[in-house]
Protein backbone atom coordinates (compact mmCIF):
# COMPACT_ATOMS: atom_id res chain seq x y z
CA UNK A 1 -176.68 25.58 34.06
CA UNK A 2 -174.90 28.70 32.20
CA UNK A 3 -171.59 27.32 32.48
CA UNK A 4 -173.03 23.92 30.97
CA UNK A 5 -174.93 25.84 27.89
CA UNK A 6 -171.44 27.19 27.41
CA UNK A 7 -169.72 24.46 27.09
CA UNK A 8 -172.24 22.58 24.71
CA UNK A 9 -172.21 25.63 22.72
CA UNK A 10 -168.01 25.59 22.34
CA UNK A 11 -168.24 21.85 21.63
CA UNK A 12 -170.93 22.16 18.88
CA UNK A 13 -168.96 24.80 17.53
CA UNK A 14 -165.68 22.96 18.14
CA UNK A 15 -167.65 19.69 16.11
CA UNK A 16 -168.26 22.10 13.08
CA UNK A 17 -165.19 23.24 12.62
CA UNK A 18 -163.29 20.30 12.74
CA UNK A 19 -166.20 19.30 10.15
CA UNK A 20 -165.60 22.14 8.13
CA UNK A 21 -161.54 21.33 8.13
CA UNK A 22 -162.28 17.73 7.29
CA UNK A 23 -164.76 18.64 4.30
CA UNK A 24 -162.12 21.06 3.12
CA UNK A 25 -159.23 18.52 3.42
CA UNK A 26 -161.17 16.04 1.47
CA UNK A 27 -162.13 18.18 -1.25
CA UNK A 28 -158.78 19.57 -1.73
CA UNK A 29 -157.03 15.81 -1.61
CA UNK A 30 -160.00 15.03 -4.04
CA UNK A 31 -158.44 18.05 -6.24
CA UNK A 32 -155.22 17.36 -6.28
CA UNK A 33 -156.14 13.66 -7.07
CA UNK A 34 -158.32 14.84 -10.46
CA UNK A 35 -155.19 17.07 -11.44
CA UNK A 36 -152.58 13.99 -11.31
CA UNK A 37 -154.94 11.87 -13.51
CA UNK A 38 -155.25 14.89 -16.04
CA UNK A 39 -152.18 15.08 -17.25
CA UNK A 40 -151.24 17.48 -20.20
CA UNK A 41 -150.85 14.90 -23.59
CA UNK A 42 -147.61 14.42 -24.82
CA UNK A 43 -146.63 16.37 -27.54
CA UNK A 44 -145.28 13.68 -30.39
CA UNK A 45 -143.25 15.05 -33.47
CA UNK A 46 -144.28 14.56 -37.28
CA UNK A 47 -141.18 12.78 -37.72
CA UNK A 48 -141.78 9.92 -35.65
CA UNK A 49 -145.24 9.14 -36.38
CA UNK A 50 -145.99 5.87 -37.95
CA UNK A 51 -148.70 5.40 -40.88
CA UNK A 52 -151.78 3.61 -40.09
CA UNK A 53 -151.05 0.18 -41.02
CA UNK A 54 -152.22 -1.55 -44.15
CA UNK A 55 -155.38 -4.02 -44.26
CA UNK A 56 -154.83 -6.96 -44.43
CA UNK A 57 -157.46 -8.14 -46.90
CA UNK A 58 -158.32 -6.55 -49.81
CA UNK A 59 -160.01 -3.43 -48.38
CA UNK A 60 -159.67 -0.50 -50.87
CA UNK A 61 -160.48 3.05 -51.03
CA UNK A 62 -160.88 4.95 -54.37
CA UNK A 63 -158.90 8.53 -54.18
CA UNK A 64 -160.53 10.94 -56.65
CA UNK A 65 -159.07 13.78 -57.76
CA UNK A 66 -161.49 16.67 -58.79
CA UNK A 67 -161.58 20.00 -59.83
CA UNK A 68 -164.92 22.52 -59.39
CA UNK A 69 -165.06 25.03 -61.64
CA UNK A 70 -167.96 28.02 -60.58
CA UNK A 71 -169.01 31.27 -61.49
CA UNK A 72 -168.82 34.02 -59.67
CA UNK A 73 -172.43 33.77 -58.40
CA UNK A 74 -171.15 30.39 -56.81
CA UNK A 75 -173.45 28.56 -59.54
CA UNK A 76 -171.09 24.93 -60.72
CA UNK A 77 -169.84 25.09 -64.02
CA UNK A 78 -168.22 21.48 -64.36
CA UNK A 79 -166.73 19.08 -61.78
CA UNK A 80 -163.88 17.37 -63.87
CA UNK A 81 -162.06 14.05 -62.75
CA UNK A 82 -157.92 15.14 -62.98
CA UNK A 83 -157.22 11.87 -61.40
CA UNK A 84 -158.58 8.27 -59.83
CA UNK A 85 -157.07 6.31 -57.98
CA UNK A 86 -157.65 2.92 -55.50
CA UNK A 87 -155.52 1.64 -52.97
CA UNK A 88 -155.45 -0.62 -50.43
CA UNK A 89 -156.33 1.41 -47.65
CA UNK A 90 -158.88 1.45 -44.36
CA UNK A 91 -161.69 3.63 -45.50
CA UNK A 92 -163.19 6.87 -43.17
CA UNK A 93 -166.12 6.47 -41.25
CA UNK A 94 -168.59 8.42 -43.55
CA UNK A 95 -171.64 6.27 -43.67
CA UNK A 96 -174.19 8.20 -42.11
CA UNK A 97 -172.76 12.02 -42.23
CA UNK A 98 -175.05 14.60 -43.13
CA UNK A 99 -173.68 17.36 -45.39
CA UNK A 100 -174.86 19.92 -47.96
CA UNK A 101 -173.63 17.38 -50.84
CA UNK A 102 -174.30 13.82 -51.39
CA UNK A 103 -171.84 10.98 -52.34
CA UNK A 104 -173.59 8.39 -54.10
CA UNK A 105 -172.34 4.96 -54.54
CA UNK A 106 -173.88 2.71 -56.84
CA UNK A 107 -172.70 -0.66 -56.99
CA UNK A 108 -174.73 -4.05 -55.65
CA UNK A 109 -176.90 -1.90 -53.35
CA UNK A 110 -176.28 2.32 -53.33
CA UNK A 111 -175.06 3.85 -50.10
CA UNK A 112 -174.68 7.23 -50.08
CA UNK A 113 -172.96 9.93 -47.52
CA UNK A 114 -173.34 13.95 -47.00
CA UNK A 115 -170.41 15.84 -47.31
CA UNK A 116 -169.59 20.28 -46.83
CA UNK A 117 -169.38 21.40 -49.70
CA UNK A 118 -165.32 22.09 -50.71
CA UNK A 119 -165.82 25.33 -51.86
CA UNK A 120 -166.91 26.67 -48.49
CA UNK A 121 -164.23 28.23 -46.86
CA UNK A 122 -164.47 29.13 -43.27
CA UNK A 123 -162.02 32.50 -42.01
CA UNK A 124 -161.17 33.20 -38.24
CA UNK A 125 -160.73 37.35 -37.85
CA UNK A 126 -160.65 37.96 -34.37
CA UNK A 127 -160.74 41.33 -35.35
CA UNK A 128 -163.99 41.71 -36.34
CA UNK A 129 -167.85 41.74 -34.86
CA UNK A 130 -168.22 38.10 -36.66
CA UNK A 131 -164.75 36.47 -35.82
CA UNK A 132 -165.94 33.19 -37.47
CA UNK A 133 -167.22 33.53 -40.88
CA UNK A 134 -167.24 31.91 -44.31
CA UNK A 135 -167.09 32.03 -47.87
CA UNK A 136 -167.35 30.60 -51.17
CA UNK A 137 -164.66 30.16 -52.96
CA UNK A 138 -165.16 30.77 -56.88
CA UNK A 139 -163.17 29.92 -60.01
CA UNK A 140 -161.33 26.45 -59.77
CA UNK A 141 -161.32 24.67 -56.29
CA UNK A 142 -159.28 21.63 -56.02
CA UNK A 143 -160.85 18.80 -53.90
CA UNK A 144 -159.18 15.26 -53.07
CA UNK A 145 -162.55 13.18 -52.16
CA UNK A 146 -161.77 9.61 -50.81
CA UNK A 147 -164.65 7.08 -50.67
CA UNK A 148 -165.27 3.74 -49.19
CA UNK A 149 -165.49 0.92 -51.75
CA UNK A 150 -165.71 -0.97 -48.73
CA UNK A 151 -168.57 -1.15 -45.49
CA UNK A 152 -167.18 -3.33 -42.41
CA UNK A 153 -165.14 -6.01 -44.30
CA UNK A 154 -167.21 -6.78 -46.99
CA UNK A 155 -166.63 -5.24 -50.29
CA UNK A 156 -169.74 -3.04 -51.55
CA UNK A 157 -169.31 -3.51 -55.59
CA UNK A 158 -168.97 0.07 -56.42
CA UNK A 159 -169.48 0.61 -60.06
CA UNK A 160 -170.35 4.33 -60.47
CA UNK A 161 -170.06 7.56 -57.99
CA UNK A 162 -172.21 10.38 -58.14
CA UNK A 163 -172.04 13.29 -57.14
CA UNK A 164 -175.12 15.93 -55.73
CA UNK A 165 -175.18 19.12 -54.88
CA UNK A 166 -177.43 20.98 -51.98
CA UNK A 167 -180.43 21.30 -54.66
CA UNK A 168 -180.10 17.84 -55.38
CA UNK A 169 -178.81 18.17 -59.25
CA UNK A 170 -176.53 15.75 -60.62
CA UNK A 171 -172.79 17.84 -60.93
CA UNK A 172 -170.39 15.06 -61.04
CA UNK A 173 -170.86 11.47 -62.86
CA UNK A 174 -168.10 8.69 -62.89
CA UNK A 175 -167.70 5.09 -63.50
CA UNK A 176 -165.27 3.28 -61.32
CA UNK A 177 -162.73 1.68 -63.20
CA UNK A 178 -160.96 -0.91 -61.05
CA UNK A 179 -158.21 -1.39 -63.53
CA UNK A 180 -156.84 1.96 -64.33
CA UNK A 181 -157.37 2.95 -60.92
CA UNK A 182 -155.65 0.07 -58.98
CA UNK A 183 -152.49 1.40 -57.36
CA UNK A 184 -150.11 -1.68 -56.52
């Protein structure tokens, strides 16, 4: 009866660890399967890149130029219009952000979108207690803001942007004009 316990015992310990290998096995094949489909991304050069393409309808973007002027308290002085321009372009997918400004667009119906503010510069110092901090940049910031004049494919009307700050006050007024504008 011994000699029989014995022997169950070797083969239930024999079953384990041929368990044991087989779990291992599978986990490691299972491993070495995840690494071959995670492949590093190819790195492509600046050079060979290809602009997004053109639409083919009449989808436009206007391309405004600005410049913020503010004290040193961070308190807006003027926002002044240096240059506008619309082309025929896809427009970002801004409906819908949230951001300490507001982009108004007034037109058949207003839409509006949040945006950072452009004076807020954020600085990496791994140096420091506070690696990641930021700041606001003073005097005269130059910001290139592009806005939809277009939601989906169907042309929105835009007649007037506005611009609000984090309080909510009015800092930057302009109508659209279509004809100066137009880039061909």
């Amino acid at each position: 009866m011994k000699g029989l316990t014995n022997r169950v015992l070797v083969l239930i310990l024999l079953v384990a660890t041929v368990g044991t290998i087989l779990v291992i096995n599978t986990a490691m094949q299972q491993n070495v399967s995840a690494q071959q489909e995670f492949q590093q991304p190819t790195v492509v050069s600046g050079d060979v890149l290809t602009p997004a393409s053109t639409p083919v309808d009449n989808r436009e973007v206007a391309i405004l130029d600005l410049v913020i002027v503010s004290a040193e308290d961070g308190t807006i002085e003027t926002v002044r219009l240096e240059r506008g321009r619309i082309v025929r372009r896809f427009a970002p997918n801004v409906f819908g952000l949230a951001g300490a400004w507001t982009v108004e667009l007034v037109g058949a119906e207003t839409v509006s979108f949040g945006t950072p503010d452009p004076r807020q510069a954020h600085v990496l110092d791994e140096d420091t207690d506070v690696p990641h901090t930021s700041t606001l940049l003073t005097g005269e910031v130059a910001w290139e803001l592009v806005v939809p004049l277009f939601a989906k494919e169907q042309d929105l009307g835009i007649q007037e942007i506005n611009i609000y700050d984090e309080t909510g006050e009015l800092i930057f007024t302009t109508p659209v004009d279509r004809e100066r504008w137009r880039v061909q």
